[in-house]
C-alpha atoms as a PDB file:
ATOM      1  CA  UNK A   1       0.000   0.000   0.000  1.00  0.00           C
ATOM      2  CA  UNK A   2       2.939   2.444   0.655  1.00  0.00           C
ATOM      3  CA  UNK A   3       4.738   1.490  -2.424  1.00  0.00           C
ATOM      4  CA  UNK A   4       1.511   1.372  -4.756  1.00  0.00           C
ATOM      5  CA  UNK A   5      -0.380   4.168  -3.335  1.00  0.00           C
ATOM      6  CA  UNK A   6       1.786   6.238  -1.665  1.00  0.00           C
ATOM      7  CA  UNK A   7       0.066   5.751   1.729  1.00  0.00           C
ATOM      8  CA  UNK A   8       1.376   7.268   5.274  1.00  0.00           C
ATOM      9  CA  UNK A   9       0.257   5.318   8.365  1.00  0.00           C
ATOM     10  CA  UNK A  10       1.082   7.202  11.806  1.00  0.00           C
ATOM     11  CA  UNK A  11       1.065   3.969  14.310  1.00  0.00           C
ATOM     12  CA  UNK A  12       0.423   4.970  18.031  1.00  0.00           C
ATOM     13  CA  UNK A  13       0.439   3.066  21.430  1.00  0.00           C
ATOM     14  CA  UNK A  14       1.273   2.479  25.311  1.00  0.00           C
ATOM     15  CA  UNK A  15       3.593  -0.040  25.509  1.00  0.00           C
ATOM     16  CA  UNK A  16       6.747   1.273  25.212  1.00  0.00           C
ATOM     17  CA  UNK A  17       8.250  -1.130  27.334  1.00  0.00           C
ATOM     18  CA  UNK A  18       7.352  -4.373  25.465  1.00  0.00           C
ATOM     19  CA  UNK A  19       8.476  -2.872  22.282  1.00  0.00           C
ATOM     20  CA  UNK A  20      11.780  -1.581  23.524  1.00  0.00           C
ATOM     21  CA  UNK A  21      12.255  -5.171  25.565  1.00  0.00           C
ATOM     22  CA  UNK A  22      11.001  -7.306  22.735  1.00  0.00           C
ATOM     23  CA  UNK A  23      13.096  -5.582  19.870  1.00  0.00           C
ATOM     24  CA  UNK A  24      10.503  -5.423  17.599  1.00  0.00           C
ATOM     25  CA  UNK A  25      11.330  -5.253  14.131  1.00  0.00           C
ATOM     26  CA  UNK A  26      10.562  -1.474  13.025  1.00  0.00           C
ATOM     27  CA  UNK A  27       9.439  -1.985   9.422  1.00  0.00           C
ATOM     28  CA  UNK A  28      13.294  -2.639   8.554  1.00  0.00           C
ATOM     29  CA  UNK A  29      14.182   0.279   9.801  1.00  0.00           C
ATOM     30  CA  UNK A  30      11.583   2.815   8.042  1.00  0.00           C
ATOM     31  CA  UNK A  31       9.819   3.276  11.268  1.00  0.00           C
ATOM     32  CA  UNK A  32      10.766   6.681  13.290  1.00  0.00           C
ATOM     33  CA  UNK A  33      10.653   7.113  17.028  1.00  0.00           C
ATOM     34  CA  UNK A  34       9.375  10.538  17.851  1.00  0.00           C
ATOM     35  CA  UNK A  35       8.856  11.123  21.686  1.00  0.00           C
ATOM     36  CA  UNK A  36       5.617  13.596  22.567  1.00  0.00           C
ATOM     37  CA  UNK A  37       5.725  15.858  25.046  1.00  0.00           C
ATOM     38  CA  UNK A  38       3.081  18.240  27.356  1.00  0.00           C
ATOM     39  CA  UNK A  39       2.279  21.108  26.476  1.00  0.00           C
ATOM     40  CA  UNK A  40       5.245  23.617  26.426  1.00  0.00           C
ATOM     41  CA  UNK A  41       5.057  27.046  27.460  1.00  0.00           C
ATOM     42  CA  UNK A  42       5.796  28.262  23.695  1.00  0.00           C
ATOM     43  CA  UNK A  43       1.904  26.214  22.710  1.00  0.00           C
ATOM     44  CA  UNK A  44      -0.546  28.182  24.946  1.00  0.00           C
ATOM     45  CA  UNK A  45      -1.477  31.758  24.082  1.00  0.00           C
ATOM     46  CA  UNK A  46      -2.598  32.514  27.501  1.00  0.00           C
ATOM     47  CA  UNK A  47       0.557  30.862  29.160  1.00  0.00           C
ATOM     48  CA  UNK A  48       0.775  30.990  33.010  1.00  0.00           C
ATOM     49  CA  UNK A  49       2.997  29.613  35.222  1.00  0.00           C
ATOM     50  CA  UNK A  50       1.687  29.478  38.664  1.00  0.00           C
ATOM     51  CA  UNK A  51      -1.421  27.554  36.451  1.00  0.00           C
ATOM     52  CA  UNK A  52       1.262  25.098  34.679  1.00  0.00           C
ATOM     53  CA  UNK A  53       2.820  24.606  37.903  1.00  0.00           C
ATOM     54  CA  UNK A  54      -0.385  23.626  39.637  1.00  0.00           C
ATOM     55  CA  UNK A  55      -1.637  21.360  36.603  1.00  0.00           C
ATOM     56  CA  UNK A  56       0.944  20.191  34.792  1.00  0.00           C
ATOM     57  CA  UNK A  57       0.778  20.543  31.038  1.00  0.00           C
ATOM     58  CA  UNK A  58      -1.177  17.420  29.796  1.00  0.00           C
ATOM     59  CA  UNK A  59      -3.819  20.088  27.856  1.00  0.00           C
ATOM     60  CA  UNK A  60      -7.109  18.334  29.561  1.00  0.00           C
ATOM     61  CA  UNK A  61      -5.904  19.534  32.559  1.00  0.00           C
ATOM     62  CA  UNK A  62      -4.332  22.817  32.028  1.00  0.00           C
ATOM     63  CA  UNK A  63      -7.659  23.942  30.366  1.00  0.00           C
ATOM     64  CA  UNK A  64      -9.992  22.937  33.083  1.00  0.00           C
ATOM     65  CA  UNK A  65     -10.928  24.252  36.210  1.00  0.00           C
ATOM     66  CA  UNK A  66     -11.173  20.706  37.677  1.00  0.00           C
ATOM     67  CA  UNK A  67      -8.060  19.794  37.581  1.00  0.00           C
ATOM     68  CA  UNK A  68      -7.699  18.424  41.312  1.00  0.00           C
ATOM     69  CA  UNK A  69     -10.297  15.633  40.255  1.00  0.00           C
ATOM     70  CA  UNK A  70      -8.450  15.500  36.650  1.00  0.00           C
ATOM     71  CA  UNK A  71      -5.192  14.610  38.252  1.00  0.00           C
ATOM     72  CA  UNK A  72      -6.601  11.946  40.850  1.00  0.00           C
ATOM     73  CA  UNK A  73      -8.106   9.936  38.414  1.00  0.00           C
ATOM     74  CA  UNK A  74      -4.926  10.139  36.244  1.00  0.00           C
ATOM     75  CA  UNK A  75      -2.850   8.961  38.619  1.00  0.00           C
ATOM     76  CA  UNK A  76      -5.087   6.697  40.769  1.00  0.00           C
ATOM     77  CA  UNK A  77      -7.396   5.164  37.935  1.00  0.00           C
ATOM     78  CA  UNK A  78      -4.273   5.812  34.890  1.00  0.00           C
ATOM     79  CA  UNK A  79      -0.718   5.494  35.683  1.00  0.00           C
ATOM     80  CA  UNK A  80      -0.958   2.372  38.399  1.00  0.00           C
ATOM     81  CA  UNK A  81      -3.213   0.257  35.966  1.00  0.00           C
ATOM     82  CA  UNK A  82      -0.916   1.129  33.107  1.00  0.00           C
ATOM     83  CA  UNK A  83       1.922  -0.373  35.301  1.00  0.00           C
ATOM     84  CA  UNK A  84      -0.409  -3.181  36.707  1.00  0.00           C
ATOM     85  CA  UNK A  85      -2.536  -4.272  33.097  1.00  0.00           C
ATOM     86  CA  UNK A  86       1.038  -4.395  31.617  1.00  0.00           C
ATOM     87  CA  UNK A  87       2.039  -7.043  34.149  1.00  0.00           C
ATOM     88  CA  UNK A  88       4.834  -5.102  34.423  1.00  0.00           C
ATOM     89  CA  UNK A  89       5.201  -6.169  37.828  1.00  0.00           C
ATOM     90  CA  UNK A  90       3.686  -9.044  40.454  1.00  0.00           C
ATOM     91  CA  UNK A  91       4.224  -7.859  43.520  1.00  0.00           C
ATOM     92  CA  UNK A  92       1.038  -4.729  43.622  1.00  0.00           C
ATOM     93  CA  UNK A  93       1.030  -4.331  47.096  1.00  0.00           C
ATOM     94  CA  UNK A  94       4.699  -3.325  46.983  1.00  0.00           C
ATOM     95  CA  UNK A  95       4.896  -1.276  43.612  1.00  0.00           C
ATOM     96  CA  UNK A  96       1.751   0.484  45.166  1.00  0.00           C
ATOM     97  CA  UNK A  97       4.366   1.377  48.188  1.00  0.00           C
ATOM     98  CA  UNK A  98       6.963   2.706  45.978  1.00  0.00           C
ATOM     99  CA  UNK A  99       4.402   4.874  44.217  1.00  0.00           C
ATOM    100  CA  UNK A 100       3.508   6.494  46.636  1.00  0.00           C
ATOM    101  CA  UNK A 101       6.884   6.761  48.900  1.00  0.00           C
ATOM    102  CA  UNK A 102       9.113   7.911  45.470  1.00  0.00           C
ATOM    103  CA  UNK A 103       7.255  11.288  46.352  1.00  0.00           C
ATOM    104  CA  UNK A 104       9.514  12.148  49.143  1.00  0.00           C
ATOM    105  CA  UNK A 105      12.502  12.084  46.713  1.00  0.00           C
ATOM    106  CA  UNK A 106      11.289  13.437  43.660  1.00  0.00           C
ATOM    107  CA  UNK A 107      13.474  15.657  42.236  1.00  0.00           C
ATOM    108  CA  UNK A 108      16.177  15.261  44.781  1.00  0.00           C
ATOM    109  CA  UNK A 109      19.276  12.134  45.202  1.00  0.00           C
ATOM    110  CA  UNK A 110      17.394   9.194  44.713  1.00  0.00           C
ATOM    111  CA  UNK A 111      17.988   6.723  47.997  1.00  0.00           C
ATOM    112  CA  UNK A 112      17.259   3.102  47.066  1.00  0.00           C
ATOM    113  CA  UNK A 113      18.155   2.057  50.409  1.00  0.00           C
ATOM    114  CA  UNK A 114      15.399   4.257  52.289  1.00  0.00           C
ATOM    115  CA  UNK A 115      12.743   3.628  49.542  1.00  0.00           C
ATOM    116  CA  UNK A 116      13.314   0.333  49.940  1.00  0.00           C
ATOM    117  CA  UNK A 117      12.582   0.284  53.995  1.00  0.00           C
ATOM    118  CA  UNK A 118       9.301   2.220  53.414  1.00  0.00           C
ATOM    119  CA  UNK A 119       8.032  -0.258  50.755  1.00  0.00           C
ATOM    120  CA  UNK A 120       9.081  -3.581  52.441  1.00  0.00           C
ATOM    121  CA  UNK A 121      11.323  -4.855  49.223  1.00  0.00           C
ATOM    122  CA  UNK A 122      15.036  -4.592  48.096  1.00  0.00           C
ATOM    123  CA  UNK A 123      17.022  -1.786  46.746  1.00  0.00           C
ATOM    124  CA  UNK A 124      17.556  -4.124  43.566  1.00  0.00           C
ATOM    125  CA  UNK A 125      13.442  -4.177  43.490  1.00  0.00           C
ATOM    126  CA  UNK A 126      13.172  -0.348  43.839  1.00  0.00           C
ATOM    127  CA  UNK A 127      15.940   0.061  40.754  1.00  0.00           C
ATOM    128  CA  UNK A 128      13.520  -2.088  38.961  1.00  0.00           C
ATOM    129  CA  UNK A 129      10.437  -0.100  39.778  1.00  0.00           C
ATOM    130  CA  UNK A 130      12.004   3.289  38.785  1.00  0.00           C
ATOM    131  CA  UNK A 131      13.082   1.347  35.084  1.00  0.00           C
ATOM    132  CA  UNK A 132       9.623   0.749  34.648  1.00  0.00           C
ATOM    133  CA  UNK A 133       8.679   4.543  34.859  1.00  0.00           C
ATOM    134  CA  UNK A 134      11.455   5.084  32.458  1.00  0.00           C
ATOM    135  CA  UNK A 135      10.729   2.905  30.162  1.00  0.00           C
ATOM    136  CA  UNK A 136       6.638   3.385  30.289  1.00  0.00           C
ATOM    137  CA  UNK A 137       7.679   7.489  29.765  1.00  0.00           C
ATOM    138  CA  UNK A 138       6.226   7.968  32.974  1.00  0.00           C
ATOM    139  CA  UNK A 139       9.474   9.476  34.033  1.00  0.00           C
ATOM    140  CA  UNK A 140      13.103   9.945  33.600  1.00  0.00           C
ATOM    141  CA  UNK A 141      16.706   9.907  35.683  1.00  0.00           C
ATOM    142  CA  UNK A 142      18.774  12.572  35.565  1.00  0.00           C
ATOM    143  CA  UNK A 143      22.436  11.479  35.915  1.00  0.00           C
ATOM    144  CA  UNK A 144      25.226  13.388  37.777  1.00  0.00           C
ATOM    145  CA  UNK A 145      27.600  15.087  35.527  1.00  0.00           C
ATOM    146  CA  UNK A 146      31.187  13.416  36.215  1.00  0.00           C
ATOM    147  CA  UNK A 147      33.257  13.621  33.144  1.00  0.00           C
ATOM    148  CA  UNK A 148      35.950  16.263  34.660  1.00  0.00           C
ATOM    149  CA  UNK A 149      37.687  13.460  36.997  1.00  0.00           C
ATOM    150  CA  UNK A 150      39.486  16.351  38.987  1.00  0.00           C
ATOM    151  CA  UNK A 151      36.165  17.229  40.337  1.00  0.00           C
ATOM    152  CA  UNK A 152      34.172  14.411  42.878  1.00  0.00           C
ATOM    153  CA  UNK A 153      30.509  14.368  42.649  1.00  0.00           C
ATOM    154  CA  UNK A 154      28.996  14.169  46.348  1.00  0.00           C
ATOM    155  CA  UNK A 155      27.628  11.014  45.139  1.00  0.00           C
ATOM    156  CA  UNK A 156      26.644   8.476  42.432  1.00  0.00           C
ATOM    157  CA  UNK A 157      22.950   8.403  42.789  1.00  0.00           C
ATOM    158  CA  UNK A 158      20.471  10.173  39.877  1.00  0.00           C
ATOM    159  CA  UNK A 159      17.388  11.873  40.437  1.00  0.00           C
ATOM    160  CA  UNK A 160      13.878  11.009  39.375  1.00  0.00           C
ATOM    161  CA  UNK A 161      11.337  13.104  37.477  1.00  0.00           C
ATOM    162  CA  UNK A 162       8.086  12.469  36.647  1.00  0.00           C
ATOM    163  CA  UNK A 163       6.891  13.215  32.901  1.00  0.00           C
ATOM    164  CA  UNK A 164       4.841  15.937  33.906  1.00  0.00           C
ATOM    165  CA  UNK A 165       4.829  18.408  37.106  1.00  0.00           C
ATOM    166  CA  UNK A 166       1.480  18.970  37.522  1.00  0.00           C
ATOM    167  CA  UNK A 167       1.254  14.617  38.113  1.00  0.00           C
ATOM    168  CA  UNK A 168       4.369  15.088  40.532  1.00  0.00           C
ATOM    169  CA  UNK A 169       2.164  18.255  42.402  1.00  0.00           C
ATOM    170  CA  UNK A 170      -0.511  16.279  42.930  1.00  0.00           C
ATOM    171  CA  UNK A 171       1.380  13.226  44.420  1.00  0.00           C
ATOM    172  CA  UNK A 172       3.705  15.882  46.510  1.00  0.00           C
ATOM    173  CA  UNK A 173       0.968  17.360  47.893  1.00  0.00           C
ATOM    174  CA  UNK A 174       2.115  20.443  46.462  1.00  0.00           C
ATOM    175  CA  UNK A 175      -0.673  23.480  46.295  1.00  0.00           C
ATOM    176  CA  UNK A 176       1.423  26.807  44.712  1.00  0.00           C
ATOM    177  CA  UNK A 177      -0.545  30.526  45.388  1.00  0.00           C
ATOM    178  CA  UNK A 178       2.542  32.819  44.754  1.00  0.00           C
ATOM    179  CA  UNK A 179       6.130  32.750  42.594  1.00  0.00           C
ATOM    180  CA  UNK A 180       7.576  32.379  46.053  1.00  0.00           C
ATOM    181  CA  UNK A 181       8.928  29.180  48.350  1.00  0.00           C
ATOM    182  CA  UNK A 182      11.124  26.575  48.095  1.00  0.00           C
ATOM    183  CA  UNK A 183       7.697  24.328  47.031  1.00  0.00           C
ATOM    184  CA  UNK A 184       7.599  26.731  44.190  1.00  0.00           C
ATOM    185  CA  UNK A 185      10.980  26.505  43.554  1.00  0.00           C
ATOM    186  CA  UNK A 186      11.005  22.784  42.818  1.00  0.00           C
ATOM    187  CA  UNK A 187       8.032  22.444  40.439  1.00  0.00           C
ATOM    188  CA  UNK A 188       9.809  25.664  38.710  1.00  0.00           C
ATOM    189  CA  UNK A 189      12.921  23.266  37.981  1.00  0.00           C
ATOM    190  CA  UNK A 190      10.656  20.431  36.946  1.00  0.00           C
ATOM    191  CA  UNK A 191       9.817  22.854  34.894  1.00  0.00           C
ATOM    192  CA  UNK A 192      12.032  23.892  33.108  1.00  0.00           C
ATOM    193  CA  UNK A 193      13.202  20.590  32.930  1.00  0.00           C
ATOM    194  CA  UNK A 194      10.378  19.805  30.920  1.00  0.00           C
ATOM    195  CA  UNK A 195      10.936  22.542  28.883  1.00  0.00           C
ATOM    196  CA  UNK A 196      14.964  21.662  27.997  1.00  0.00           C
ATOM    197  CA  UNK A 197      13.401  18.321  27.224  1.00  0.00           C
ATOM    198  CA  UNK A 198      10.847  18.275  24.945  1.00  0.00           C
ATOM    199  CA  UNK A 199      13.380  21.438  22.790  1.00  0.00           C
ATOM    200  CA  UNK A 200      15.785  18.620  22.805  1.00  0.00           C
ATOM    201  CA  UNK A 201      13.514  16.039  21.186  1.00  0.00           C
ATOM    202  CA  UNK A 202      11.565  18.532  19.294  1.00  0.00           C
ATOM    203  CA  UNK A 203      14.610  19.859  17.159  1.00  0.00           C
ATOM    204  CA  UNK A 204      16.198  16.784  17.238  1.00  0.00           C
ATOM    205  CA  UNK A 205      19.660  18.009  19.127  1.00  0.00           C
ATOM    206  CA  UNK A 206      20.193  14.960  21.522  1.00  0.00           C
ATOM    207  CA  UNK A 207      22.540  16.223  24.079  1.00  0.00           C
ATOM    208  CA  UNK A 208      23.293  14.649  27.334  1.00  0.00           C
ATOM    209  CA  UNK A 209      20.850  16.783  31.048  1.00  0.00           C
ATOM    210  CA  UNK A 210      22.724  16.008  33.856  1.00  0.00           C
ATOM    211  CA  UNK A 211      22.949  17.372  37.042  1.00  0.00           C
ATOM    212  CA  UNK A 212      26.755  18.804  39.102  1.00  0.00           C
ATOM    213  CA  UNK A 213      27.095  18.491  42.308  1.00  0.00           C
ATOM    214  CA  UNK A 214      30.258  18.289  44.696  1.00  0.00           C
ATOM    215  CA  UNK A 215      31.078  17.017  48.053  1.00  0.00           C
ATOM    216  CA  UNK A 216      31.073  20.197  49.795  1.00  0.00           C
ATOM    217  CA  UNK A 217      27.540  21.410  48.529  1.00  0.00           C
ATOM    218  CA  UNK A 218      28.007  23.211  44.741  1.00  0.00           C
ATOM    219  CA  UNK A 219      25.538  21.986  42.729  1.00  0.00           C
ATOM    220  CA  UNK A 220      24.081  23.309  39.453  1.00  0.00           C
ATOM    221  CA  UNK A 221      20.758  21.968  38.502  1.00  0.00           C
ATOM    222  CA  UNK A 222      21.661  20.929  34.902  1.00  0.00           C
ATOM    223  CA  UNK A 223      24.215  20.578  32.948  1.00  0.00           C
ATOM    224  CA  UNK A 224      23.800  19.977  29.140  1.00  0.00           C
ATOM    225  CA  UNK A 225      25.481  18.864  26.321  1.00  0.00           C
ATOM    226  CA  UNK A 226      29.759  17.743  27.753  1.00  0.00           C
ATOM    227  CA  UNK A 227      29.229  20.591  29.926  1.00  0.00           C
ATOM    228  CA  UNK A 228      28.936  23.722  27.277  1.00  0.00           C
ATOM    229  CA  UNK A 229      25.644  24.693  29.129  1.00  0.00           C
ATOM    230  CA  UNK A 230      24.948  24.686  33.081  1.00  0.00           C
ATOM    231  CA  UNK A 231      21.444  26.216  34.152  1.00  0.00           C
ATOM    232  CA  UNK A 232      20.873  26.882  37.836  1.00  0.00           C
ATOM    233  CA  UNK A 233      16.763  27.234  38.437  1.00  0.00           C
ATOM    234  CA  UNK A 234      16.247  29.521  41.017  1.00  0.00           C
ATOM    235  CA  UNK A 235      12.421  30.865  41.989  1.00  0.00           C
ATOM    236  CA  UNK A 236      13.428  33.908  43.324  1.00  0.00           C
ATOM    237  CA  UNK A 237      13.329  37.466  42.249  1.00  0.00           C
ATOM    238  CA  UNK A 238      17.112  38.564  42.221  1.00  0.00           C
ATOM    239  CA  UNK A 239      19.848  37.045  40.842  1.00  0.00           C
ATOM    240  CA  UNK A 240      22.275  35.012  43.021  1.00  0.00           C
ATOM    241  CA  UNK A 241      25.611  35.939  42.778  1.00  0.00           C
ATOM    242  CA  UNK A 242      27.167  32.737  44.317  1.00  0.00           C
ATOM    243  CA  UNK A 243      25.983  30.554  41.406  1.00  0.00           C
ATOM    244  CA  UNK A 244      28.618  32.493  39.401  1.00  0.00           C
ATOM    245  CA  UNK A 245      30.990  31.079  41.911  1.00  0.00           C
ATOM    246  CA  UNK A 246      29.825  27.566  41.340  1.00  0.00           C
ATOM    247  CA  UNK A 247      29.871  27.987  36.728  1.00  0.00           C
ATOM    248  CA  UNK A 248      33.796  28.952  37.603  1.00  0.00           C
ATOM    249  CA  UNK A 249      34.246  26.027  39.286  1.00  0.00           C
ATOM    250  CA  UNK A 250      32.643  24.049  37.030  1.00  0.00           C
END
């Protein structure tokens, strides 16, 4: 049909995991991945952030006025029985844990050991759970920026995002009012994230987001490309002259 009649098919699905584990064979190679996105600030006439912030970008809910009850049934009715019809895991009870104790470290050093106290299973286990967010979309690691050996990172372990902040808001708990707060702060980096994310698959660039941070404290919130780019996401109002400090070190 493609040769004959010059037909286009646009193929679309969920399981992203089974096709990336079960190599599937991509129409010889004439099959493109393109990874979608959220909404990006650059999409919405009417763009606000203290609204983006407090519904994420999935457009149902940044153009309602329900989105509390929008988000619960995402994640309650959505993103567990995505993980559970997949039979992605066996254990429920315990993925159902992790769910819901992953919220503590979102967007900060991921701690397999203490996840894995709160939910009952191993640190191996919990490594497996946060793979299956990765490779459902429902997330991604960030991985510490280490390729200047003269500097030590404080530590080897990644951080977690979600794929969208207003989904990570609503399991944080997180209700923003103002621009101000170290609350607001965080969903601002997840953010921008986001945002550095979707330009990178959009325009097809590909470079490395990592994150810098030392022993003593420096840290830089991401660091792009071999280190050509560092961003530091602050929420406040004036500009931090410290973080100059920390791009020199870098």
């Amino acid at each position: 049909m493609i040769e004959n009649k010059g037909m286009q098919f646009i193929l679309c699905g969920s399981s992203a995991r089974k096709l990336k584990r079960g190599k599937a064979n991509l129409l010889g190679g004439r099959a493109w991945r393109f990874e979608m996105f959220p909404l990006i600030w650059k999409e919405i006439d009417t763009f606000s952030l203290l609204t983006a912030l407090n519904r994420g970008l999935i457009p149902s809910h940044y153009l309602t006025n329900h989105y509390k009850k929008s988000l619960r049934s995402y994640v309650t009715d959505y993103l567990k029985e995505e993980v559970f019809d997949e039979g992605l895991t066996r254990n429920i009870p315990a993925f159902s844990r992790f769910f819901d104790a992953m919220r503590f470290s979102h967007g900060e050093l991921t701690n397999y050991s203490n996840i894995a106290r709160d939910c009952g299973v191993d640190s191996k286990t919990v490594k497996e759970y946060y793979q299956i967010l990765s490779d459902t979309l429902l997330g991604r690691m960030i991985l510490p920026f280490n390729r200047r050996q003269s500097r030590q990172i404080i530590t080897k372990s990644p951080k977690f995002y979600l794929f969208d902040v207003g989904v990570a808001g609503y399991l944080c708990r997180r209700k923003l009012e103002e621009e101000l707060g170290e609350q607001f702060g965080k969903a601002f980096e997840h953010f921008i994230l986001m945002e550095i994310s979707a330009y990178n698959a959009y325009q097809e660039i590909d470079f490395d987001i990592q994150f810098w941070r030392t022993k003593t404290g420096l840290e830089v919130d991401f660091i792009l490309g071999s280190g050509e780019v560092a961003i530091e996401v602050k929420g406040g109002k004036t500009f931090i002259k410290r973080f100059i400090t920390f791009a020199k070190i870098l």
